[in-house]
PDB file of N, CA and C in Angstrom:
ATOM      1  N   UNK A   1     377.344  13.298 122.207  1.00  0.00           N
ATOM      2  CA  UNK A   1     376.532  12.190 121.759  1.00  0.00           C
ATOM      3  C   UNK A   1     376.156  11.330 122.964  1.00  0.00           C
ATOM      4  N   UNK A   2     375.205  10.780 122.866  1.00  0.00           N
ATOM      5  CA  UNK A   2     374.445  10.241 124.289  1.00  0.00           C
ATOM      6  C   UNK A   2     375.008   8.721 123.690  1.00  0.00           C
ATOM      7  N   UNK A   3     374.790   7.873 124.827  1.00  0.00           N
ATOM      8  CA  UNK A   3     374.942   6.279 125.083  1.00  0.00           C
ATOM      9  C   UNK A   3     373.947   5.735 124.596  1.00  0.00           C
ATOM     10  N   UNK A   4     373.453   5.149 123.690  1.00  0.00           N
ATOM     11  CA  UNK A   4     372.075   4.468 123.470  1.00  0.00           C
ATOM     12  C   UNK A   4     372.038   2.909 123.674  1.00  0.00           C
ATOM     13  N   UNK A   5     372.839   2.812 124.539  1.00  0.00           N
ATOM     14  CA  UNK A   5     372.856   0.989 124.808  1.00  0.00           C
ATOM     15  C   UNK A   5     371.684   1.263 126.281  1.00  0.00           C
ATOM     16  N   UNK A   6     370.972  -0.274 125.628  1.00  0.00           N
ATOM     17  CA  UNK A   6     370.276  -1.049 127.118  1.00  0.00           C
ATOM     18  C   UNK A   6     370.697  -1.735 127.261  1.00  0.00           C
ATOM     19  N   UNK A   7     370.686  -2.322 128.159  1.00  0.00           N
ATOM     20  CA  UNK A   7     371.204  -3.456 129.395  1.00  0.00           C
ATOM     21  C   UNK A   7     370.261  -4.593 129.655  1.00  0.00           C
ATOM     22  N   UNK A   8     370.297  -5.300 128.930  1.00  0.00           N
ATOM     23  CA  UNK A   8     369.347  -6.996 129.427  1.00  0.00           C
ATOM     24  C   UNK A   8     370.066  -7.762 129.849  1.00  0.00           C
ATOM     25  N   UNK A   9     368.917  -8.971 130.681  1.00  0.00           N
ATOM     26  CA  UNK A   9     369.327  -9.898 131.638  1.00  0.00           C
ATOM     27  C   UNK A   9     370.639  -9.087 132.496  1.00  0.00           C
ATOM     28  N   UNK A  10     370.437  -8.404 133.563  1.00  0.00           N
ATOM     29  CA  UNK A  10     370.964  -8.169 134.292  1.00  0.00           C
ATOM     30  C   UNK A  10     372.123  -7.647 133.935  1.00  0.00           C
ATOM     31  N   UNK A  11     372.338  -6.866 132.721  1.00  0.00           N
ATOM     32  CA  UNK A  11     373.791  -6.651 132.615  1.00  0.00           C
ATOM     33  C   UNK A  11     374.874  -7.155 131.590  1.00  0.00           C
ATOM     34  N   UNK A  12     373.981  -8.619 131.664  1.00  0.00           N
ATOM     35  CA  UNK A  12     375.118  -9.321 130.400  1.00  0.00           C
ATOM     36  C   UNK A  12     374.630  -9.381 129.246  1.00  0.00           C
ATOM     37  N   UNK A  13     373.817  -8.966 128.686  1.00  0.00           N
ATOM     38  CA  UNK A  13     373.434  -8.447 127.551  1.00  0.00           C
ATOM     39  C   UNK A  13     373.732  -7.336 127.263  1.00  0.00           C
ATOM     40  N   UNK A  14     374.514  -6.561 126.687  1.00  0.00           N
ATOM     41  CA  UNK A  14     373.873  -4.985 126.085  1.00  0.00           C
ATOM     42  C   UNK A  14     373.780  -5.095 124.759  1.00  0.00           C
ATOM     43  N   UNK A  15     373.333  -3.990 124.715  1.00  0.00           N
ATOM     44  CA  UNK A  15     372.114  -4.190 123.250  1.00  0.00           C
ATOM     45  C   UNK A  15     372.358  -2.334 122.778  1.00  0.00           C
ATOM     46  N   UNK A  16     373.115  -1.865 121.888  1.00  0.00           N
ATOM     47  CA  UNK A  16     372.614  -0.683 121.054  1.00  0.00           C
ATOM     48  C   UNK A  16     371.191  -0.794 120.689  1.00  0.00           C
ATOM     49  N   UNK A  17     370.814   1.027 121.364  1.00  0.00           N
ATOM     50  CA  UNK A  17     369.253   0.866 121.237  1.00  0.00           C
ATOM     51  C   UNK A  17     368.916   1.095 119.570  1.00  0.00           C
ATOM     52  N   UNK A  18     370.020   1.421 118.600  1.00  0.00           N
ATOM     53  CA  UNK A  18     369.729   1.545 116.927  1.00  0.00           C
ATOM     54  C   UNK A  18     369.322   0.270 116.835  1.00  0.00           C
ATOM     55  N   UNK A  19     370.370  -0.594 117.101  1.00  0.00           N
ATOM     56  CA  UNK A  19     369.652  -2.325 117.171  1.00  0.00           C
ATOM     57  C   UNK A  19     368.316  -2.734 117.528  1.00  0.00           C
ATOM     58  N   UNK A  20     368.211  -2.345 118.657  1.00  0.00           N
ATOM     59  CA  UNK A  20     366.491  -2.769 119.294  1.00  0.00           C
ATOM     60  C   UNK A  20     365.351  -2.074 118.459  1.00  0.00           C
ATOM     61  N   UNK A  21     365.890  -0.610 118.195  1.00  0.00           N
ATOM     62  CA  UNK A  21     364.865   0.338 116.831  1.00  0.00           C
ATOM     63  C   UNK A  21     364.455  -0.558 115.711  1.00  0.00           C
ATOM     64  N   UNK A  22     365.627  -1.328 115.003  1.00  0.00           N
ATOM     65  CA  UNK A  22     365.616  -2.006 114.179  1.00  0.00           C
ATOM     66  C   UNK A  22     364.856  -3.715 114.292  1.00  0.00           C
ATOM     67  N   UNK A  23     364.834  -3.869 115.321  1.00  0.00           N
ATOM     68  CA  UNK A  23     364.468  -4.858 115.623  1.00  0.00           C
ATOM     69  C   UNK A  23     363.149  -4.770 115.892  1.00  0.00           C
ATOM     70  N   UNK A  24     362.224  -3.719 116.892  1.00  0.00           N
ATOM     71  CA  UNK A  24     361.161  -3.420 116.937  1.00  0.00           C
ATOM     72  C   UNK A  24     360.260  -3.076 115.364  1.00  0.00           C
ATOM     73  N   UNK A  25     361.212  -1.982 114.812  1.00  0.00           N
ATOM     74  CA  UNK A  25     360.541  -1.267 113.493  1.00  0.00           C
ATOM     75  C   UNK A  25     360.627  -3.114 112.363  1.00  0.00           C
ATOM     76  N   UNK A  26     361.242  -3.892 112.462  1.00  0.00           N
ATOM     77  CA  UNK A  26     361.206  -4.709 111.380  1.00  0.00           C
ATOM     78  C   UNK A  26     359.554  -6.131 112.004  1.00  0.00           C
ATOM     79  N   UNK A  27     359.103  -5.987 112.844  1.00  0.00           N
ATOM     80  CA  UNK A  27     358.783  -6.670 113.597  1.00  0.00           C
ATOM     81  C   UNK A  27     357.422  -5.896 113.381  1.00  0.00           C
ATOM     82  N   UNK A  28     357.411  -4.619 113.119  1.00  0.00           N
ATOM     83  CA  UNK A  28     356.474  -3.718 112.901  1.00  0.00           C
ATOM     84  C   UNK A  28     355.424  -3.406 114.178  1.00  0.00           C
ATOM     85  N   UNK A  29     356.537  -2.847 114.752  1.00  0.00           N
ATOM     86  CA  UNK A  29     355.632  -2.747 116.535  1.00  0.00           C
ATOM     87  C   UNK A  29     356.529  -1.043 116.669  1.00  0.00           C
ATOM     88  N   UNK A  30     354.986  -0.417 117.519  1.00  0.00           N
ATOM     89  CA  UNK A  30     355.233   0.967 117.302  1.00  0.00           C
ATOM     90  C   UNK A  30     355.396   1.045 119.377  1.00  0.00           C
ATOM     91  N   UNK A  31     356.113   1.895 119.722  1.00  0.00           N
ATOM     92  CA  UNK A  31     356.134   1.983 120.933  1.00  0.00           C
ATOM     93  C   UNK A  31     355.526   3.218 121.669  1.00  0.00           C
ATOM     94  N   UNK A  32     355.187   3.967 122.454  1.00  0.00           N
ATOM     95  CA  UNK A  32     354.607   4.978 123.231  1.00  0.00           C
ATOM     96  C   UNK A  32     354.842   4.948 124.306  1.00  0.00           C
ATOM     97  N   UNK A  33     355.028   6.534 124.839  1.00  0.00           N
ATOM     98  CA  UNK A  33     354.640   6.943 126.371  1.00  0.00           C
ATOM     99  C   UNK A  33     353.548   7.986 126.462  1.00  0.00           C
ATOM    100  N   UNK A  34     352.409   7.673 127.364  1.00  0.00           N
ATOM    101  CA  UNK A  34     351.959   8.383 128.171  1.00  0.00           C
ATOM    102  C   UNK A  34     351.880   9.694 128.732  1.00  0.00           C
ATOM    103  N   UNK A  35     352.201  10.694 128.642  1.00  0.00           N
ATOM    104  CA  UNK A  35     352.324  11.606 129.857  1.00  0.00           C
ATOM    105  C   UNK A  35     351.471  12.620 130.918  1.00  0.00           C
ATOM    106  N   UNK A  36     350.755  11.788 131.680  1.00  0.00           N
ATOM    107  CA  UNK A  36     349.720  12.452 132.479  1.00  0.00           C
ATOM    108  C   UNK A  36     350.172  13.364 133.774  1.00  0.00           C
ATOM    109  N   UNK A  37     350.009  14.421 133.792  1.00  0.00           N
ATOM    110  CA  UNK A  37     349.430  15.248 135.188  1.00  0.00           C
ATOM    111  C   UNK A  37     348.813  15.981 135.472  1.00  0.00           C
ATOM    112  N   UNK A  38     348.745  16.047 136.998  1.00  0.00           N
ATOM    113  CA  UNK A  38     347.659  16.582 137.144  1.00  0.00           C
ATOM    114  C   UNK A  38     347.456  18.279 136.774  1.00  0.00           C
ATOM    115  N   UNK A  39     346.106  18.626 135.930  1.00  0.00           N
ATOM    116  CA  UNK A  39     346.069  19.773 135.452  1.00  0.00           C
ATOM    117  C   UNK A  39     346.625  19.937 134.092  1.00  0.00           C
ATOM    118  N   UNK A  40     347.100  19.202 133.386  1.00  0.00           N
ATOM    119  CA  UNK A  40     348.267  19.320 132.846  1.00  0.00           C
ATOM    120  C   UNK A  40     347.323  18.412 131.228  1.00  0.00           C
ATOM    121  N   UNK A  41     346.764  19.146 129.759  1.00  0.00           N
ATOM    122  CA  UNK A  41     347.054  18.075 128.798  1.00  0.00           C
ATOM    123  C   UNK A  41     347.482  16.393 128.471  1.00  0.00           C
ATOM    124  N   UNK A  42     347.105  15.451 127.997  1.00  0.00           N
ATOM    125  CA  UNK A  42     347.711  14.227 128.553  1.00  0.00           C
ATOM    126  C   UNK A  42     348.708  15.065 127.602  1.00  0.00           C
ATOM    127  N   UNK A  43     349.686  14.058 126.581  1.00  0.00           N
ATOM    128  CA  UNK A  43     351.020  14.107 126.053  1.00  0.00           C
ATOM    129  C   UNK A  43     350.986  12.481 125.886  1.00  0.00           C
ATOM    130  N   UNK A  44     351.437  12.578 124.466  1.00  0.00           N
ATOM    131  CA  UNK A  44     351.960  11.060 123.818  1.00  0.00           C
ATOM    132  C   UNK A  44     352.844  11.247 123.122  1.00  0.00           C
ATOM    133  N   UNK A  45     354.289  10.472 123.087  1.00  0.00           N
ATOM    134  CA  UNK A  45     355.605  10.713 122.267  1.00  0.00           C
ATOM    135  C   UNK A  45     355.580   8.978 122.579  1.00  0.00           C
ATOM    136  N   UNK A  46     355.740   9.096 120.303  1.00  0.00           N
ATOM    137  CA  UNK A  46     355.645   7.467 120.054  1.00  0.00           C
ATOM    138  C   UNK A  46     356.777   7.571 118.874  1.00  0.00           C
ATOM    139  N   UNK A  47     357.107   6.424 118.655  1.00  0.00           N
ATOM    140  CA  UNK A  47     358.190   6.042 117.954  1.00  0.00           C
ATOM    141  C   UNK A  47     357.718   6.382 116.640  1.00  0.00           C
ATOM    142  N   UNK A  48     358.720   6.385 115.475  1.00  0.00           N
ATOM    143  CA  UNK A  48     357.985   6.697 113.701  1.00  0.00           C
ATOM    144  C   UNK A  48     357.316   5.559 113.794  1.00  0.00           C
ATOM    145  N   UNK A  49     357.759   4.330 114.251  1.00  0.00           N
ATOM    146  CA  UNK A  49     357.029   3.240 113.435  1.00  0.00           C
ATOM    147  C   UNK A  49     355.638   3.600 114.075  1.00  0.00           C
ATOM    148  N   UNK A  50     355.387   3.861 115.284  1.00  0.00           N
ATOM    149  CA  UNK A  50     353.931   4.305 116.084  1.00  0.00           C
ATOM    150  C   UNK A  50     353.292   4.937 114.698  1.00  0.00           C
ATOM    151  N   UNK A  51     353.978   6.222 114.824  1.00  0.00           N
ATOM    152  CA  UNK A  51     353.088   7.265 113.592  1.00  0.00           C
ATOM    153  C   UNK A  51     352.809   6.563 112.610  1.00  0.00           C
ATOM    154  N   UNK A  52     353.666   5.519 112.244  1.00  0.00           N
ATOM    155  CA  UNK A  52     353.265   5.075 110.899  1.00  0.00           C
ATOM    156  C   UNK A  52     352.464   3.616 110.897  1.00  0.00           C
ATOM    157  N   UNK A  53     352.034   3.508 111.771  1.00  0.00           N
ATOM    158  CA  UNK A  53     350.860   2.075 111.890  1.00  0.00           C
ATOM    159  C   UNK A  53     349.452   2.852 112.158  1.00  0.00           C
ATOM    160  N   UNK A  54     349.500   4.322 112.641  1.00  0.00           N
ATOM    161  CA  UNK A  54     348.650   4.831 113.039  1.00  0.00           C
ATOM    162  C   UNK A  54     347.976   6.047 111.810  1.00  0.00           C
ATOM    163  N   UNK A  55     349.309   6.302 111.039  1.00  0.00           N
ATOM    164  CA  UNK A  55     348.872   6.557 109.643  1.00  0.00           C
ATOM    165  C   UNK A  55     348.631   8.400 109.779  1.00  0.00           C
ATOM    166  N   UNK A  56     350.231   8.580 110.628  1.00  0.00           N
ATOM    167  CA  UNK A  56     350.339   9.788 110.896  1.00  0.00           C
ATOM    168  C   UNK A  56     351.745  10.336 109.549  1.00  0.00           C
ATOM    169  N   UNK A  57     351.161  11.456 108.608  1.00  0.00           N
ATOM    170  CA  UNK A  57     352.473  11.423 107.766  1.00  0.00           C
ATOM    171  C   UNK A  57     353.739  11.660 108.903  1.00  0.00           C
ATOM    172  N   UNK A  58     354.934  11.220 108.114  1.00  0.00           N
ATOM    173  CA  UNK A  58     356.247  11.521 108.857  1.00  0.00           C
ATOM    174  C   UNK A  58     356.892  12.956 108.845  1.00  0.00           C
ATOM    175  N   UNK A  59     356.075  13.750 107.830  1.00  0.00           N
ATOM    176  CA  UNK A  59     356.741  14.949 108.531  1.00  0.00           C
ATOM    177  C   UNK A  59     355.447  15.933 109.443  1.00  0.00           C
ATOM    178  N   UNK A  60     354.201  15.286 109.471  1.00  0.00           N
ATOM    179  CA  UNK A  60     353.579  16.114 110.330  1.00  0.00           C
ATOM    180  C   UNK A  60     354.436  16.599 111.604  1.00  0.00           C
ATOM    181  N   UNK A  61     354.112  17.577 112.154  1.00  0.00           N
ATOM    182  CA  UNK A  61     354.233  18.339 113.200  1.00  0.00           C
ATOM    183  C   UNK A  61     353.406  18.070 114.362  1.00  0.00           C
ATOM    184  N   UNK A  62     353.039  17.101 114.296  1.00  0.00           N
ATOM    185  CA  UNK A  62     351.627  17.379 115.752  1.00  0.00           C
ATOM    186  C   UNK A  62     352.989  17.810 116.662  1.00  0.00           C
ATOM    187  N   UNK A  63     352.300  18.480 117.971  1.00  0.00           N
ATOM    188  CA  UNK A  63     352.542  18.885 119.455  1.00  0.00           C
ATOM    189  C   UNK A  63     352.417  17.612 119.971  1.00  0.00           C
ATOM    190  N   UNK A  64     353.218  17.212 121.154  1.00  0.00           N
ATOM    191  CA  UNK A  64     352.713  15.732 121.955  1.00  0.00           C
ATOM    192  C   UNK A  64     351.431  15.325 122.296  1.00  0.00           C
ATOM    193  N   UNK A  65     350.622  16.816 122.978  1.00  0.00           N
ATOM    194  CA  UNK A  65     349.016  16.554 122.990  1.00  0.00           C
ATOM    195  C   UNK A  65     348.313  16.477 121.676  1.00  0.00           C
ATOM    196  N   UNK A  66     348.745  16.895 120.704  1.00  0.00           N
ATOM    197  CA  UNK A  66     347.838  16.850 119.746  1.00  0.00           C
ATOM    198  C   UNK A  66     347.688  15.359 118.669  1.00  0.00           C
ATOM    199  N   UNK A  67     349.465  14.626 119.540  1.00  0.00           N
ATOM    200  CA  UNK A  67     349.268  13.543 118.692  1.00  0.00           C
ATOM    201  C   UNK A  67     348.323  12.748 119.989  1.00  0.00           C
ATOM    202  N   UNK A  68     348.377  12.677 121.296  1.00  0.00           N
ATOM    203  CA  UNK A  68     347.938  12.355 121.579  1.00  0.00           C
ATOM    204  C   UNK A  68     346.093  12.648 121.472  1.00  0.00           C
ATOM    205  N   UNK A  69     345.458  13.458 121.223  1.00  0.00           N
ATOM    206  CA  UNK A  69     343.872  13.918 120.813  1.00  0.00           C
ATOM    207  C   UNK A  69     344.077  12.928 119.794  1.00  0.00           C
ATOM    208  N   UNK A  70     345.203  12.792 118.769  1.00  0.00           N
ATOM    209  CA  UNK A  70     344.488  12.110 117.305  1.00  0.00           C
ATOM    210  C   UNK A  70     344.139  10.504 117.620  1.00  0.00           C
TER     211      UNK A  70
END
């Protein structure tokens, strides 16, 4: 099982990232990355709440490029 804590203000904060999920998703803010290179498809990997402000069903399948084309 991986660590899912971040680290704010320098350290003296940590924060479980289920917490911050929860905190983002109630706030109703969807997050994304990018992924460009060169030659290379872009690529977008976004959070559910992303898919779901953007009005992607939750069990679609897109590929990273293909959510990114939509």
């Amino acid at each position: 099982m991986t660590d899912r804590t971040m680290i704010l203000d320098g350290g003296k904060l940590p924060m479980q990232m289920d917490r911050v999920d929860e905190i983002l998703n109630s706030a109703e803010i969807g997050i994304y990355r990018i992924i460009m290179r060169k030659g290379e498809h872009p690529r977008l990997q976004g959070s559910a709440k992303l898919r779901e402000l953007l009005g992607v069903d939750k069990d679609c399948s897109f590929t990273e490029e293909e959510f990114y084309d939509y």
